[in-house]
Protein backbone atom coordinates (compact mmCIF):
# COMPACT_ATOMS: atom_id res chain seq x y z
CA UNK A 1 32.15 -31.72 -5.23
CA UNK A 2 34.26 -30.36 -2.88
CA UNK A 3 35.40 -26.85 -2.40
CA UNK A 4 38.34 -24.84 -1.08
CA UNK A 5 36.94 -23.70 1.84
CA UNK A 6 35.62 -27.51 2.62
CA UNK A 7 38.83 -28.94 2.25
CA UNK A 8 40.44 -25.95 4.45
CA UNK A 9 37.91 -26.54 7.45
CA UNK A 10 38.40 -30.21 7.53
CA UNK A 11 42.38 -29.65 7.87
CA UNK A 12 42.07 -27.02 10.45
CA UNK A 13 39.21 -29.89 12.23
CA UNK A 14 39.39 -28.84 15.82
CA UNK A 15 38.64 -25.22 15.69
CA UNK A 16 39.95 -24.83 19.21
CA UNK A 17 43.31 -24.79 17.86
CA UNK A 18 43.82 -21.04 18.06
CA UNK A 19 47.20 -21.00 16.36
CA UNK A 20 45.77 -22.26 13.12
CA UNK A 21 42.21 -20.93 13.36
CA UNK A 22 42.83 -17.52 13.75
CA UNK A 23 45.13 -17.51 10.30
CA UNK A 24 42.34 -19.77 8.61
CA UNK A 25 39.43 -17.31 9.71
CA UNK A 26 41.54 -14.96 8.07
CA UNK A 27 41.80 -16.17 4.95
CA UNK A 28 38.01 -17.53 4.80
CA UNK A 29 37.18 -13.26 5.97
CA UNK A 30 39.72 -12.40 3.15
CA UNK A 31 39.08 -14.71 0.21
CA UNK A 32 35.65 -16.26 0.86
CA UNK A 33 32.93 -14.52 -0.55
CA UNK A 34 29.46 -15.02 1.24
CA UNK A 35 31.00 -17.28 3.35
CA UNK A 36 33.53 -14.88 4.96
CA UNK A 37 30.39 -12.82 5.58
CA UNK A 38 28.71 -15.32 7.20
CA UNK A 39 31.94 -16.33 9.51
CA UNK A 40 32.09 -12.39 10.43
CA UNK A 41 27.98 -12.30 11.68
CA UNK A 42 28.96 -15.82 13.17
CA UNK A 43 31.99 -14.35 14.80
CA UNK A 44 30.09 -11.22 16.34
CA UNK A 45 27.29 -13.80 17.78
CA UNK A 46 29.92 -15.90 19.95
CA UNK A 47 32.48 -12.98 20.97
CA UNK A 48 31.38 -11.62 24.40
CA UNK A 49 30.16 -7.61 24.66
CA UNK A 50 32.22 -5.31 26.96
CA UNK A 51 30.12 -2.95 28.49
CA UNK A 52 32.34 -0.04 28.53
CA UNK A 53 28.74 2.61 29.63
């Protein structure tokens, strides 16, 4: 059984398309439950730290 959010991530496919994947990681944050959640803690692992001491 598919899902929503399955069918969503196999249209956006390449997730290096910025255009499209910011807007979709929006929507998953917005309207996905646990698995926005789990984008957001994925999110914070791969975005690089400033060090702004």
């Amino acid at each position: 059984m598919k899902t929503w959010l399955d069918v969503a991530a196999e249209w956006q496919r390449a997730w290096s398309r910025e255009e499209t994947a910011d807007k979709l990681s929006g929507i998953i944050i917005q309207h996905g439950g646990g698995s926005g959640i789990v984008l957001l803690q994925e999110q914070q692992l791969v975005m690089p730290v400033s060090n702004a001491a």
